[in-house]
Protein backbone atom coordinates (compact mmCIF):
# COMPACT_ATOMS: atom_id res chain seq x y z
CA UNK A 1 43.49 -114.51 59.93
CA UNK A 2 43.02 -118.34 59.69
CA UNK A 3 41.85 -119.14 56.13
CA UNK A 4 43.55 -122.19 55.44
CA UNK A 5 43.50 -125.53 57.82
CA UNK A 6 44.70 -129.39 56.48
CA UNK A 7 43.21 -132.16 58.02
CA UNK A 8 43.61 -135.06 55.67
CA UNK A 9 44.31 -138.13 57.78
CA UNK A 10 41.40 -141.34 57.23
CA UNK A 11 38.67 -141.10 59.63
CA UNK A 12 39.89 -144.34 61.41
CA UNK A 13 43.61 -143.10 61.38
CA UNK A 14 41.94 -139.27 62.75
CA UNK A 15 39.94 -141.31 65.66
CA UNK A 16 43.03 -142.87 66.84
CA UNK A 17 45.36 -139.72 67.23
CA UNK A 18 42.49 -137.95 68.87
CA UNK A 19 42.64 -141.03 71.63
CA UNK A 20 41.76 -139.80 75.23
CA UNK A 21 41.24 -140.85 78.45
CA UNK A 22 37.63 -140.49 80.38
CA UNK A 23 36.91 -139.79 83.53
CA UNK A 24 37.53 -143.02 85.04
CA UNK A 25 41.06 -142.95 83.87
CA UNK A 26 40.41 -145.86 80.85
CA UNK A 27 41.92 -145.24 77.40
CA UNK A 28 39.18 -144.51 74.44
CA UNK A 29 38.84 -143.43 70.79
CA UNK A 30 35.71 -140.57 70.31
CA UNK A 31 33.04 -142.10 68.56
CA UNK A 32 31.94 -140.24 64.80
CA UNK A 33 29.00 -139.16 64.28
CA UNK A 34 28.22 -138.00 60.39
CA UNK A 35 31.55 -139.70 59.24
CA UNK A 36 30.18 -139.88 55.96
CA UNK A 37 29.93 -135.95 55.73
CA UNK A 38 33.91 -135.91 56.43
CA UNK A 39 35.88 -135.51 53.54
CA UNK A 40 39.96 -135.46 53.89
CA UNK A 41 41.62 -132.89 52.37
CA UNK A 42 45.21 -131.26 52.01
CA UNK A 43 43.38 -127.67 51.96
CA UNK A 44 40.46 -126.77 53.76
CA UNK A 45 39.23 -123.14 53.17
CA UNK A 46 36.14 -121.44 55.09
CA UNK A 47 32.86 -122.96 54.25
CA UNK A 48 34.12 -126.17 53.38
CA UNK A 49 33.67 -128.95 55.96
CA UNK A 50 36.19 -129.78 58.69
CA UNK A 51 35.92 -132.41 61.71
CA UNK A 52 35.56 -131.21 65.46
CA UNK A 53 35.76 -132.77 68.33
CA UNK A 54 33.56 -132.21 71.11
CA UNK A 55 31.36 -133.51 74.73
CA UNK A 56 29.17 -136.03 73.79
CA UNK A 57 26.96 -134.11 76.36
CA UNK A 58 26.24 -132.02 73.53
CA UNK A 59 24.63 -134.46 70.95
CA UNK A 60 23.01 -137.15 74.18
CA UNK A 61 21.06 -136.12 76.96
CA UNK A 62 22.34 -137.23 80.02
CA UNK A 63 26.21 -138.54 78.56
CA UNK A 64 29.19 -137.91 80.01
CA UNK A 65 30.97 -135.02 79.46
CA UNK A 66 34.59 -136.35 79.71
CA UNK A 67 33.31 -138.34 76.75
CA UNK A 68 34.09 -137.01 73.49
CA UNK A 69 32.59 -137.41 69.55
CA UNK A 70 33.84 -136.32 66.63
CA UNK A 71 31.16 -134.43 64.06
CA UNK A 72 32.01 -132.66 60.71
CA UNK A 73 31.12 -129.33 60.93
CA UNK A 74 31.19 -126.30 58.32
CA UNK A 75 33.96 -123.91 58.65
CA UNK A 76 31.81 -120.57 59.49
CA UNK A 77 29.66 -119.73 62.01
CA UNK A 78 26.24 -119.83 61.15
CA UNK A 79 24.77 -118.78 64.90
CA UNK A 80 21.04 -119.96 65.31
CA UNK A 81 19.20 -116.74 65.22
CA UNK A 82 20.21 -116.32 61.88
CA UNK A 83 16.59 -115.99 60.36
CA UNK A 84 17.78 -116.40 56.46
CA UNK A 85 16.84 -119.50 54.85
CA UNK A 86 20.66 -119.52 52.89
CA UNK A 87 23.36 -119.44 55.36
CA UNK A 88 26.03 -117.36 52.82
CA UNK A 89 23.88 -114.60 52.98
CA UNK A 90 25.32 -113.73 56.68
CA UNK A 91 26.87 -110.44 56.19
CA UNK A 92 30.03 -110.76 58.39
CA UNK A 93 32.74 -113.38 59.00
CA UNK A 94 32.96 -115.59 61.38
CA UNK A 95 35.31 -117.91 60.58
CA UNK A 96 37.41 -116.32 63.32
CA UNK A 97 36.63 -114.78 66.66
CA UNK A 98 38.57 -113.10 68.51
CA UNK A 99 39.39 -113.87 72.08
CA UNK A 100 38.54 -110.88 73.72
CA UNK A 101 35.16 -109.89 72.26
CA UNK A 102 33.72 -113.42 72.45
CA UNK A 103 31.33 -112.25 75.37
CA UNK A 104 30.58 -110.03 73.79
CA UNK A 105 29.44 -110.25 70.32
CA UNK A 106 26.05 -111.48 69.79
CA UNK A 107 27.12 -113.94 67.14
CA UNK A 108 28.96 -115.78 69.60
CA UNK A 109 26.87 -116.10 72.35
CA UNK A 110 26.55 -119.89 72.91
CA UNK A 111 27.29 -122.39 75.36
CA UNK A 112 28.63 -124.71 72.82
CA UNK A 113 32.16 -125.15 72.72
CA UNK A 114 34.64 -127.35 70.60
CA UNK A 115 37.51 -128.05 69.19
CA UNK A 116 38.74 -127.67 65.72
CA UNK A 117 41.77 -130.28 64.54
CA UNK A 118 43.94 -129.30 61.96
CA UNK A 119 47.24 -126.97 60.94
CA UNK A 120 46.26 -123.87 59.63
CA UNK A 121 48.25 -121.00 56.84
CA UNK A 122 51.63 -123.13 58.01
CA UNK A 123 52.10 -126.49 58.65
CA UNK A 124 52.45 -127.15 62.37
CA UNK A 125 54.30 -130.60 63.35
CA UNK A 126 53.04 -132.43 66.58
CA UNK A 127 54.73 -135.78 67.67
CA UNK A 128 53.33 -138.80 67.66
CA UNK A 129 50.70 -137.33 65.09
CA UNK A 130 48.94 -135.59 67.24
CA UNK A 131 46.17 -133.20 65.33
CA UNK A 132 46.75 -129.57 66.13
CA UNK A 133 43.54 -128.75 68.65
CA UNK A 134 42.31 -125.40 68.31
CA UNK A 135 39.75 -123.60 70.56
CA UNK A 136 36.66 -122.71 68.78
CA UNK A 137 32.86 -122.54 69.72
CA UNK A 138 30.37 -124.47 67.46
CA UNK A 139 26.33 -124.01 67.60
CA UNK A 140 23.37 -125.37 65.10
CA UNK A 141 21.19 -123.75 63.16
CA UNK A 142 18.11 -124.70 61.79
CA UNK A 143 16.25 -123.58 58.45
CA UNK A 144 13.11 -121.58 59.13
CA UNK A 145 11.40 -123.84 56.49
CA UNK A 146 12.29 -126.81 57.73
CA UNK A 147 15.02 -129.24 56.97
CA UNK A 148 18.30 -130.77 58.69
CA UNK A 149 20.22 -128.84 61.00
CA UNK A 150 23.67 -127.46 60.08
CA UNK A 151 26.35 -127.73 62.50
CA UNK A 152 28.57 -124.92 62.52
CA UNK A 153 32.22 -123.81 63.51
CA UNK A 154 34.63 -120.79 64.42
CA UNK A 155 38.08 -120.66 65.39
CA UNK A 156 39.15 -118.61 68.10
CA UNK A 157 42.25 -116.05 67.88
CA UNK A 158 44.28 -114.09 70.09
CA UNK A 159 47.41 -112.10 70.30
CA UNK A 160 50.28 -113.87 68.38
CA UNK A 161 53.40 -114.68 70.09
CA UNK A 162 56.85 -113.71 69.47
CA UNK A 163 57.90 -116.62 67.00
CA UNK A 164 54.36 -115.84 64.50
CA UNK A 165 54.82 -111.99 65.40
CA UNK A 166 56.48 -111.72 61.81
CA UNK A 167 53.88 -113.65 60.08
CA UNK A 168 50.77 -111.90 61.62
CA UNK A 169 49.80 -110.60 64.86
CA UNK A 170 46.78 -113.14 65.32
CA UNK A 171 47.25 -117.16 66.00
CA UNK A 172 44.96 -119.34 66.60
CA UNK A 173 43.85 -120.38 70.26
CA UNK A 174 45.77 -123.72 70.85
CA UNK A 175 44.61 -126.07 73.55
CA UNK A 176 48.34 -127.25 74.60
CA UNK A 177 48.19 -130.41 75.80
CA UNK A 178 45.12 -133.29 76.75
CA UNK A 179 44.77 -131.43 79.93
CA UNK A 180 43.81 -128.71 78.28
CA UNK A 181 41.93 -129.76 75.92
CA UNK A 182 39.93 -132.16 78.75
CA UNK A 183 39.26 -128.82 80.35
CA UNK A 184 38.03 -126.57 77.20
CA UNK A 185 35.70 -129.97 75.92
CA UNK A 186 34.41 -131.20 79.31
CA UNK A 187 31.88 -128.14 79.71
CA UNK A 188 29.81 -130.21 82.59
CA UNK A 189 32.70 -129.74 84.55
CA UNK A 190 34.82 -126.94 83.96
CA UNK A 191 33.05 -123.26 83.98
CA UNK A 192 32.95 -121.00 81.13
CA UNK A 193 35.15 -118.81 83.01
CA UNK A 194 37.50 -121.20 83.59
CA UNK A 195 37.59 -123.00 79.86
CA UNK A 196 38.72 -118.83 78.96
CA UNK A 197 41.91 -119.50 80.94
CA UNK A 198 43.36 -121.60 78.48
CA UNK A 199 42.95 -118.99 76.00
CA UNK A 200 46.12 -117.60 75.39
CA UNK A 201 48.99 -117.41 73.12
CA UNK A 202 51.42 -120.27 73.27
CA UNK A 203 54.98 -120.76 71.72
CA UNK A 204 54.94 -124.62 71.91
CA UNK A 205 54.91 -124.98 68.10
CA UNK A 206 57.03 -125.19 65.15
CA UNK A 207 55.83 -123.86 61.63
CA UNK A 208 57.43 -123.90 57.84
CA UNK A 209 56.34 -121.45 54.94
CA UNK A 210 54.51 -123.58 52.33
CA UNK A 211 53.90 -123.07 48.46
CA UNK A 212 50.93 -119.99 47.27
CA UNK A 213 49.09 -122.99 46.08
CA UNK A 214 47.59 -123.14 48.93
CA UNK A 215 45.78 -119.70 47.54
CA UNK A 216 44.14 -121.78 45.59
CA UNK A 217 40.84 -123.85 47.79
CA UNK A 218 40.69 -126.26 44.51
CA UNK A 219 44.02 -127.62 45.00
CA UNK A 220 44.38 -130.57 47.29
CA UNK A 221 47.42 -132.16 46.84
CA UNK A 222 50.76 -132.89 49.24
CA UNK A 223 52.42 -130.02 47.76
CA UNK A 224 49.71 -127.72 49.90
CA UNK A 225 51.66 -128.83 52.82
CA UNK A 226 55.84 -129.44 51.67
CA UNK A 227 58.27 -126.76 53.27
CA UNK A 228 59.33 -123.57 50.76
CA UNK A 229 62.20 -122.21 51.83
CA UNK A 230 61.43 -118.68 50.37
CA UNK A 231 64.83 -117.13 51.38
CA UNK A 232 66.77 -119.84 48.66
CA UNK A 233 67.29 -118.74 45.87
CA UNK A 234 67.37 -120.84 42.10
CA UNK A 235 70.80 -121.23 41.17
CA UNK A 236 72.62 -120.26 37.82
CA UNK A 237 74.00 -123.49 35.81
CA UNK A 238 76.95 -122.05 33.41
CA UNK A 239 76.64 -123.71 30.18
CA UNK A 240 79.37 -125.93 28.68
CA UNK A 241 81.23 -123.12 26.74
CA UNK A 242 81.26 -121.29 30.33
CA UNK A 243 82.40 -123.56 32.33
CA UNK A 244 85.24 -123.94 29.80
CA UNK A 245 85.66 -119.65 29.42
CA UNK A 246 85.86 -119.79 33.69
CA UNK A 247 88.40 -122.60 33.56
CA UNK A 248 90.61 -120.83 30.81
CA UNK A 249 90.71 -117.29 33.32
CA UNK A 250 91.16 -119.40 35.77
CA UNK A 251 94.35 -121.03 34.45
CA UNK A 252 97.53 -118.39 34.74
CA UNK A 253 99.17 -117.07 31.74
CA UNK A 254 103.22 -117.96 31.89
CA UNK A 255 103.42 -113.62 31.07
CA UNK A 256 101.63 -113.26 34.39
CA UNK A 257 103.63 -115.65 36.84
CA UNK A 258 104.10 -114.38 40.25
CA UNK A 259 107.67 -112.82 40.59
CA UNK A 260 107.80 -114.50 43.98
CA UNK A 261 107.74 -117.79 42.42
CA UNK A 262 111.19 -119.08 42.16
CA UNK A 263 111.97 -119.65 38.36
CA UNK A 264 114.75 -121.72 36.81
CA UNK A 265 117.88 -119.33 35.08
CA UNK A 266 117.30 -119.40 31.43
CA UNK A 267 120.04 -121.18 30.53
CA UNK A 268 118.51 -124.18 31.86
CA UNK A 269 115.10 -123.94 30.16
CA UNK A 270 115.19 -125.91 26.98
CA UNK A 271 113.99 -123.70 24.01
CA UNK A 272 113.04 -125.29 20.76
CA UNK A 273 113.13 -124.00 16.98
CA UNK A 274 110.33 -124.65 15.12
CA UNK A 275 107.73 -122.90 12.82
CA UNK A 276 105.60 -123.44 15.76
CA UNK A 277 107.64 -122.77 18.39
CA UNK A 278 110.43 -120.06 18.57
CA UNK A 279 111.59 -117.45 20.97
CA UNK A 280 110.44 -114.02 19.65
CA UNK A 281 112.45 -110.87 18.84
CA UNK A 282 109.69 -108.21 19.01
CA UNK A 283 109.40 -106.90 22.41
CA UNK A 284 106.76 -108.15 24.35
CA UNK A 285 104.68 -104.90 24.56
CA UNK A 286 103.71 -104.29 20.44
CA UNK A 287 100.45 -105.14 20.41
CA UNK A 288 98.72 -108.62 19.17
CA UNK A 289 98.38 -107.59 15.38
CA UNK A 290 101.59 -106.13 14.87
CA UNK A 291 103.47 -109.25 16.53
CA UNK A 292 101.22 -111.77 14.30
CA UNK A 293 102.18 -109.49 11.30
CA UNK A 294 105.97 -109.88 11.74
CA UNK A 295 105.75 -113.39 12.87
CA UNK A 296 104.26 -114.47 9.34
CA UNK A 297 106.74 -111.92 7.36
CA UNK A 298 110.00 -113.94 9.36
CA UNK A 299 108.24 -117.58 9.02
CA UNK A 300 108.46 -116.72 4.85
CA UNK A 301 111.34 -116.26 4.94
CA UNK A 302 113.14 -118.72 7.01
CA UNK A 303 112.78 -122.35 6.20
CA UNK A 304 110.92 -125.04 8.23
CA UNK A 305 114.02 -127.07 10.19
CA UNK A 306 113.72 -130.26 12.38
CA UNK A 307 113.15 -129.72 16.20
CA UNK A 308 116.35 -129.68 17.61
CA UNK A 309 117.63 -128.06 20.98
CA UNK A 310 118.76 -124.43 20.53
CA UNK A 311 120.68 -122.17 22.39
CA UNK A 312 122.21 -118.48 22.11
């Protein structure tokens, strides 16, 4: 259910939000290892590469396990029985695993376990920048023929909680806090059994819906991770000659005054004769043609006269 991760940050700016304290208690950045092989990106799909962190009892004999090194690592599983010499001809997908099969499924059978850093289909917002620390398990596999060893990754799911229930009913496993990501990492000291604790849904997170260009594992630009509000709509601009057609109904005709309105007797309304402006003798209810048509047959033949106040 996780295709999509962002982890764009430099490598010097990613070492210092994934600061940590050891086992004596002292303050410390993981160390890279293969930071050339780490490329930043806005939209990280499966396959591609992605930085985890993990022990550094796993790369050096005899380190300490409360110390921790970041290594880029493909997105993917590849698990090292895998007896093919190309990795993408595995037959199944393992960028995912799911909680509750993960002792059981032979693909995932290894001691190795990390942590992948990174927001995944939604953009998840930490403070302090803090990377968004996954569970996953990591192993290496190397080429019957010969050749460098590929480091690997998986994410692990489980149920989703109620705020992501909507979205999908997977979420990633997130480690919620340094304590437990000490704990899932520091595999010297902490049991399998007990690193499995952790593993379990978590509503300490906040999410937005971002743009379908995300769909896209060739775009990898900002706009992969900007909020979409996908419940505004666009709205309608009236033209000029609508605006002025709303303001004209929205004016009131003098014919259709409200008869609550007090009005002024006629008497004291001052009416003017003019060949523009006179008080009609039609009634009021002939229609528009046949009042235009007796207007111009009286205008002939009366004769144009100075405004000048009129009364009857």
């Amino acid at each position: 259910m996780c295709g999509r991760t962002s982890c764009h940050l430099s490598k010097e700016v990613l070492a210092r939000a994934c600061a940590y304290r050891d086992r004596q208690g002292q303050r410390r950045l993981p160390e890279w290892r293969d930071p050339d092989r780490y490329c930043p990106s806005y939209n990280k799909s499966p396959q591609s590469s992605s930085p985890v962190l993990l022990s550094r009892l796993h790369v050096e004999k005899g380190a300490d396990s409360s110390e921790r090194v970041i290594a880029p690592m493909r997105w993917g599983l590849v698990p090292s029985w895998f007896k093919e010499a190309d990795p993408s001809k595995l037959q199944f997908n393992t960028s995912n695993c799911r909680s509750d099969t993960i002792m059981e499924k032979r693909s995932f059978k290894s001691e190795s376990m990390g942590a992948a850093d990174g927001p995944e289909d939604w953009e998840k917002v930490w403070d302090n920048w803090r990377p968004l620390t996954m569970a996953g398990l990591f192993d290496c596999w190397e080429p019957p023929e010969g050749g460098d060893c590929l480091y690997s990754y998986t994410i692990i799911t489980v149920d989703s909680c109620k705020g992501l229930s909507d979205i999908h009913h997977r979420m990633p496993a997130i480690l919620d806090g340094e304590e437990a990501v000490s704990k899932w990492l520091d595999f010297g000291d902490v049991s399998a059994q007990e690193a499995l604790k952790l593993i379990h849904p978590t509503e300490n997170i906040t999410f937005h819906p971002v743009s379908s260009v995300v769909n896209n594992s060739r775009n990898n630009t900002p706009e992969c991770l900007l909020p979409v509000d996908s419940l505004v709509k666009k709205e309608l601009k009236a033209s000029g000659s609508s605006q002025k057609m709303l303001q004209w109904l929205a004016t009131k005709s003098p014919t259709k005054e409200d008869t609550k309105t007090p009005q002024k007797a006629e008497s004291d309304v001052p009416q003017w004769s003019s060949q523009f402006l006179k008080k009609s003798l039609i009634s009021p209810r002939r229609g528009g043609a046949d009042l235009l048509a007796r207007w111009l047959k009286r205008e002939k033949e009366e004769e144009p006269v100075a405004k000048r106040p009129h009364t009857q």
